[in-house]
PDB file of N, CA and C in Angstrom:
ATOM      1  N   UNK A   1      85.486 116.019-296.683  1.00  0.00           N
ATOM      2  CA  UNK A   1      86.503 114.975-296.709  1.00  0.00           C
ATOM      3  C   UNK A   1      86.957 114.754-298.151  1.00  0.00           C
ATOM      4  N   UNK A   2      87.999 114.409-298.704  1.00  0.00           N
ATOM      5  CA  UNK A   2      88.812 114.011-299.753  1.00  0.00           C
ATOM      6  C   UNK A   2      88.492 112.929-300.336  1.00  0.00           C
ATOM      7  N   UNK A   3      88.328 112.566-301.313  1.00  0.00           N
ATOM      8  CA  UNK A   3      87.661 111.769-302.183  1.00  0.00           C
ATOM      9  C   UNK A   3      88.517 111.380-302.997  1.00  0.00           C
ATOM     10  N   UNK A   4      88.382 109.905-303.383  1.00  0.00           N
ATOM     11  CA  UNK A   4      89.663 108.932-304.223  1.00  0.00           C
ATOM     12  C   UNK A   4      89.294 109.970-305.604  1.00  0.00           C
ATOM     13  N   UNK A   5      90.617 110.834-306.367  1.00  0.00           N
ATOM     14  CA  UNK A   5      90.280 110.750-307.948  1.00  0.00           C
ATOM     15  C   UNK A   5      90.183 109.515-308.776  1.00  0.00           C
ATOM     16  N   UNK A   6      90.523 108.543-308.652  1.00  0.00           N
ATOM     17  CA  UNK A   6      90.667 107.534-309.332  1.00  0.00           C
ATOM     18  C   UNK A   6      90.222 106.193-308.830  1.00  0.00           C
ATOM     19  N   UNK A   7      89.338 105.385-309.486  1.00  0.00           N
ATOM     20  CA  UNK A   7      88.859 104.209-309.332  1.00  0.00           C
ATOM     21  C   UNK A   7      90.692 103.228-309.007  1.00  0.00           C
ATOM     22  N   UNK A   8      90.797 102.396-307.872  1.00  0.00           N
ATOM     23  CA  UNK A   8      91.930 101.642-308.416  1.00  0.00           C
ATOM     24  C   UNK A   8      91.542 100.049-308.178  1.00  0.00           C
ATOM     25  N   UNK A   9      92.067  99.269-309.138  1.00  0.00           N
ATOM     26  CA  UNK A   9      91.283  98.196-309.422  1.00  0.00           C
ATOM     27  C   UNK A   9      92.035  96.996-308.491  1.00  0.00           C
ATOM     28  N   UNK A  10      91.643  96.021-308.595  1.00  0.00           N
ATOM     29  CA  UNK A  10      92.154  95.136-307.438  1.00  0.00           C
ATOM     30  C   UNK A  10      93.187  94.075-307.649  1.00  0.00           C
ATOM     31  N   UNK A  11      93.863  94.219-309.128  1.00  0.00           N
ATOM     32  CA  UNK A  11      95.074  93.864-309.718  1.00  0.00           C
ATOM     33  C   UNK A  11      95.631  94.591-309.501  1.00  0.00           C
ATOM     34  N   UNK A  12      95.496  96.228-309.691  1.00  0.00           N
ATOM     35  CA  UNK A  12      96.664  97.198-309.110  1.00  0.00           C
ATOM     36  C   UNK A  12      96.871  96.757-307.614  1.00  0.00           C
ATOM     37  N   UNK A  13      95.753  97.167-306.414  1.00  0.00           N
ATOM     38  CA  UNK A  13      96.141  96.837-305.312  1.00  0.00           C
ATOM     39  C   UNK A  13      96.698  95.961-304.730  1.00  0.00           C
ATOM     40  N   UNK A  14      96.312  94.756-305.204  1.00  0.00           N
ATOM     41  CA  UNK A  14      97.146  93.519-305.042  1.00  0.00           C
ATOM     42  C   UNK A  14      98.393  93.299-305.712  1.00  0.00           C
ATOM     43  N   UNK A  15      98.497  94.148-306.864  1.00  0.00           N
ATOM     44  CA  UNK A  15     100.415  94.654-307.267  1.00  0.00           C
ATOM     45  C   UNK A  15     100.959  95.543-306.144  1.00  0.00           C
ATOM     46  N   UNK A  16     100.782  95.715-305.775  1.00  0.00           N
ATOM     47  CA  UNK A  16     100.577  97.374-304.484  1.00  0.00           C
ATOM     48  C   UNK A  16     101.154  96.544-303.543  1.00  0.00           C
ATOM     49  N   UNK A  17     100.149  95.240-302.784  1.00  0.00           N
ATOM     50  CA  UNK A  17     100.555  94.814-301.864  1.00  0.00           C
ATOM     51  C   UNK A  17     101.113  93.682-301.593  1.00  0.00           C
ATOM     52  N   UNK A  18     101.675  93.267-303.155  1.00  0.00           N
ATOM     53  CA  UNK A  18     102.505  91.476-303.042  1.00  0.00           C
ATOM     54  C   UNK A  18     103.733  91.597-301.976  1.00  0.00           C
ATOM     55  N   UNK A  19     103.984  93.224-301.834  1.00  0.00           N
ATOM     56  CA  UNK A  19     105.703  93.128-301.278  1.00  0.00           C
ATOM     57  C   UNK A  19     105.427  93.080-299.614  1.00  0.00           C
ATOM     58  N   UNK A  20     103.732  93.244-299.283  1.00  0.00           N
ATOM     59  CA  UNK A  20     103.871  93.087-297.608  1.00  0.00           C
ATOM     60  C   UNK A  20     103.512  91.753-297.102  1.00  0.00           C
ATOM     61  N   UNK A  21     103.828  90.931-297.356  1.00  0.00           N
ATOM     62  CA  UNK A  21     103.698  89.443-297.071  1.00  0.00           C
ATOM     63  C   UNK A  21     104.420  88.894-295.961  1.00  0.00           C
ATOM     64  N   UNK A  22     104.781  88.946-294.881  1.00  0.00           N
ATOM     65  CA  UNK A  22     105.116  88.448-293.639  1.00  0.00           C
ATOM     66  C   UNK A  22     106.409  86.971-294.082  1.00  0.00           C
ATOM     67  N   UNK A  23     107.068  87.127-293.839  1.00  0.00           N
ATOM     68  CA  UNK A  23     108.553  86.188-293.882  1.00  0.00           C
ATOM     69  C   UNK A  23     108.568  85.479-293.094  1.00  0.00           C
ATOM     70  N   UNK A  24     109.278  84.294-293.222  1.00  0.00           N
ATOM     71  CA  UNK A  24     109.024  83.392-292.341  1.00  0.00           C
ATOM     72  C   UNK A  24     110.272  83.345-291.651  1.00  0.00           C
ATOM     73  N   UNK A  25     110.228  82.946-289.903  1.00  0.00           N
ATOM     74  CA  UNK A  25     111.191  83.361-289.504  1.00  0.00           C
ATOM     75  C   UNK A  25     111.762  82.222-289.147  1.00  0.00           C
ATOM     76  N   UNK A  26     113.629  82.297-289.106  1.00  0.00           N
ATOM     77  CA  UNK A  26     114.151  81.135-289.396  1.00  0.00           C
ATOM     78  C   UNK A  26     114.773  81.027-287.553  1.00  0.00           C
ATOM     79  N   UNK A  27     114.425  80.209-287.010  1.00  0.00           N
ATOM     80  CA  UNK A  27     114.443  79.253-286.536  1.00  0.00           C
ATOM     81  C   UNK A  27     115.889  78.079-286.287  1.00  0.00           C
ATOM     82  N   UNK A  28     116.677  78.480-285.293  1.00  0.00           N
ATOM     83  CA  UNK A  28     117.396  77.260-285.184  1.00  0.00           C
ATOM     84  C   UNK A  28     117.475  76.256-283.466  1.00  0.00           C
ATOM     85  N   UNK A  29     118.039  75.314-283.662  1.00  0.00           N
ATOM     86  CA  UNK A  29     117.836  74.724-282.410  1.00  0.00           C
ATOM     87  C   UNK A  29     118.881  74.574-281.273  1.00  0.00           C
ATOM     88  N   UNK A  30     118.644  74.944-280.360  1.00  0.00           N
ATOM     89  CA  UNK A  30     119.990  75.705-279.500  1.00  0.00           C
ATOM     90  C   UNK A  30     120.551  74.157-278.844  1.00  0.00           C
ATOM     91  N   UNK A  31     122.139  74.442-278.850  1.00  0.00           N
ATOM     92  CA  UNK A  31     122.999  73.299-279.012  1.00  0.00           C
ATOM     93  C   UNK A  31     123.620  72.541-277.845  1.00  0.00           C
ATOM     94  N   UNK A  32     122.930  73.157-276.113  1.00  0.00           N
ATOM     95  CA  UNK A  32     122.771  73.409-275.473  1.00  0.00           C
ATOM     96  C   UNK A  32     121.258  72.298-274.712  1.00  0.00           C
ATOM     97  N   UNK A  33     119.888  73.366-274.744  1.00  0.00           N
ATOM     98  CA  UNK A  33     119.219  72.955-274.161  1.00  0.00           C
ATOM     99  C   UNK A  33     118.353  71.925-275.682  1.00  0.00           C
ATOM    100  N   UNK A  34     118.744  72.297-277.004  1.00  0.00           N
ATOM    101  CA  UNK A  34     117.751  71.341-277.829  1.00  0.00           C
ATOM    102  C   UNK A  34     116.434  72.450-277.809  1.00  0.00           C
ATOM    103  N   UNK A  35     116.168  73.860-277.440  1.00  0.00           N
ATOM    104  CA  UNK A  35     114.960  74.487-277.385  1.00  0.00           C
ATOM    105  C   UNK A  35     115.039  75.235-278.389  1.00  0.00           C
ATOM    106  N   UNK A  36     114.028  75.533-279.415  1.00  0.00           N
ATOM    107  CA  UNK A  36     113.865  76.402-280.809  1.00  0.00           C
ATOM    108  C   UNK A  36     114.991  78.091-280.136  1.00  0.00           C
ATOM    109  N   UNK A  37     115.504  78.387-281.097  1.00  0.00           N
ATOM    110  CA  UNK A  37     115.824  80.048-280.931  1.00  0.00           C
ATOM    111  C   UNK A  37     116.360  80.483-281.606  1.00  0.00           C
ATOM    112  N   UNK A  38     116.257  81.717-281.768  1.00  0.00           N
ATOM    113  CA  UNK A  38     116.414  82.685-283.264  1.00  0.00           C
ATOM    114  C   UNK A  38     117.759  83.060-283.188  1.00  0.00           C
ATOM    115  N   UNK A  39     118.232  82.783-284.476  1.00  0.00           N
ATOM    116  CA  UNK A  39     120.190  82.872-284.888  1.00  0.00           C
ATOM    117  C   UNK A  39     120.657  83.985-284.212  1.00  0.00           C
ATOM    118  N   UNK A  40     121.539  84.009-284.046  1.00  0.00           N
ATOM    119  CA  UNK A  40     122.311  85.613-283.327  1.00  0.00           C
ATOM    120  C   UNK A  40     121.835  85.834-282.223  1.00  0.00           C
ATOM    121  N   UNK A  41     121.454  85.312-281.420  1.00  0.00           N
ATOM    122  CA  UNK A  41     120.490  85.672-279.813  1.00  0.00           C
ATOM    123  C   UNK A  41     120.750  84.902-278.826  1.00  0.00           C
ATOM    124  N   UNK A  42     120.491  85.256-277.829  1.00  0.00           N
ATOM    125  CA  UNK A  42     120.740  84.318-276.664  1.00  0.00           C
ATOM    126  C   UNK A  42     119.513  83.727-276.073  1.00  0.00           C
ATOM    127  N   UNK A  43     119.868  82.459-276.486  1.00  0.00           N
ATOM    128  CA  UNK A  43     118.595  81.472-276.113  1.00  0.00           C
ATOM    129  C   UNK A  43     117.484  81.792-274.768  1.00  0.00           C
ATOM    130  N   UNK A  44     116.101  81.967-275.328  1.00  0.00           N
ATOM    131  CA  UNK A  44     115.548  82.233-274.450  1.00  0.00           C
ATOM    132  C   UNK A  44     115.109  81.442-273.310  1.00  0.00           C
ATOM    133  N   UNK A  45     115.324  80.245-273.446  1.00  0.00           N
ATOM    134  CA  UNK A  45     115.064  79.016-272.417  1.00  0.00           C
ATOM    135  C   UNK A  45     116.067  78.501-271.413  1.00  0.00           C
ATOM    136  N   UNK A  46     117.556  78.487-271.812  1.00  0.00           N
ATOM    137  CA  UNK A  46     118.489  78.232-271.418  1.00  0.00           C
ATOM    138  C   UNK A  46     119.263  79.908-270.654  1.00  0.00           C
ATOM    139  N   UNK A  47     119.766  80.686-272.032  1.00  0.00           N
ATOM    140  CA  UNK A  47     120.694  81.877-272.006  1.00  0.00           C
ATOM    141  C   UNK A  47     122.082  81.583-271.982  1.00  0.00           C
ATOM    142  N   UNK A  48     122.005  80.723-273.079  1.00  0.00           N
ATOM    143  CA  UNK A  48     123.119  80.684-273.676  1.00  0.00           C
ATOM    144  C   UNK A  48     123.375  81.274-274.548  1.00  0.00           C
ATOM    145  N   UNK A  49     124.611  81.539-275.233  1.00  0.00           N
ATOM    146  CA  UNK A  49     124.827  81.869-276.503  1.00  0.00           C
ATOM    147  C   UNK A  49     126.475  81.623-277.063  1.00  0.00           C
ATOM    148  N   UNK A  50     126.437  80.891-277.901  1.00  0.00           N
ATOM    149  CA  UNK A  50     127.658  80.448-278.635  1.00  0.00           C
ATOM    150  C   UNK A  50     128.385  79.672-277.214  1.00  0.00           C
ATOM    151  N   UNK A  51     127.958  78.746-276.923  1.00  0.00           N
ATOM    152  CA  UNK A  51     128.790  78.538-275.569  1.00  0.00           C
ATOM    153  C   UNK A  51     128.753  79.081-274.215  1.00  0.00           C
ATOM    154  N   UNK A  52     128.849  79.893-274.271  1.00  0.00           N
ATOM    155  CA  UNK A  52     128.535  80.933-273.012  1.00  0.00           C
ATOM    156  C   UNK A  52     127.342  80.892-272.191  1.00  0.00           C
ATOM    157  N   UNK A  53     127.373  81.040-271.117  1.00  0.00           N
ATOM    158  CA  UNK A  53     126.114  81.359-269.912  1.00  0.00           C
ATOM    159  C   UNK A  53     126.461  82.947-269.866  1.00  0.00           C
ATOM    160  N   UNK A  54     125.051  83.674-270.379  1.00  0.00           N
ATOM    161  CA  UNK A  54     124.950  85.161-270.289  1.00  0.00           C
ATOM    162  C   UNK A  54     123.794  85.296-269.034  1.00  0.00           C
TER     163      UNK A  54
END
């Protein structure tokens, strides 16, 4: 099996891995039923979207 050449220290790795940090997802409240749902989509509680019954 393949073996690390290089010791890497845990300031590198943690420079390595600041950029995979999970985003927080934004959240709006549908205008309709008042139930949380994600921008651009058709509400999952109701099925609405922009007005519309889909």
């Amino acid at each position: 099996m393949p073996e690390p050449k290089r010791h890497h220290t845990k300031s590198k790795v943690g420079r390595r891995r600041s950029h995979q940090a999970l985003k927080k997802t934004n959240v709006q409240i549908c205008a309709s039923c008042k139930a949380p749902a994600l921008p651009h989509r058709v509400c999952s509680n109701c099925g609405e979207y922009k007005k519309a019954k889909n």
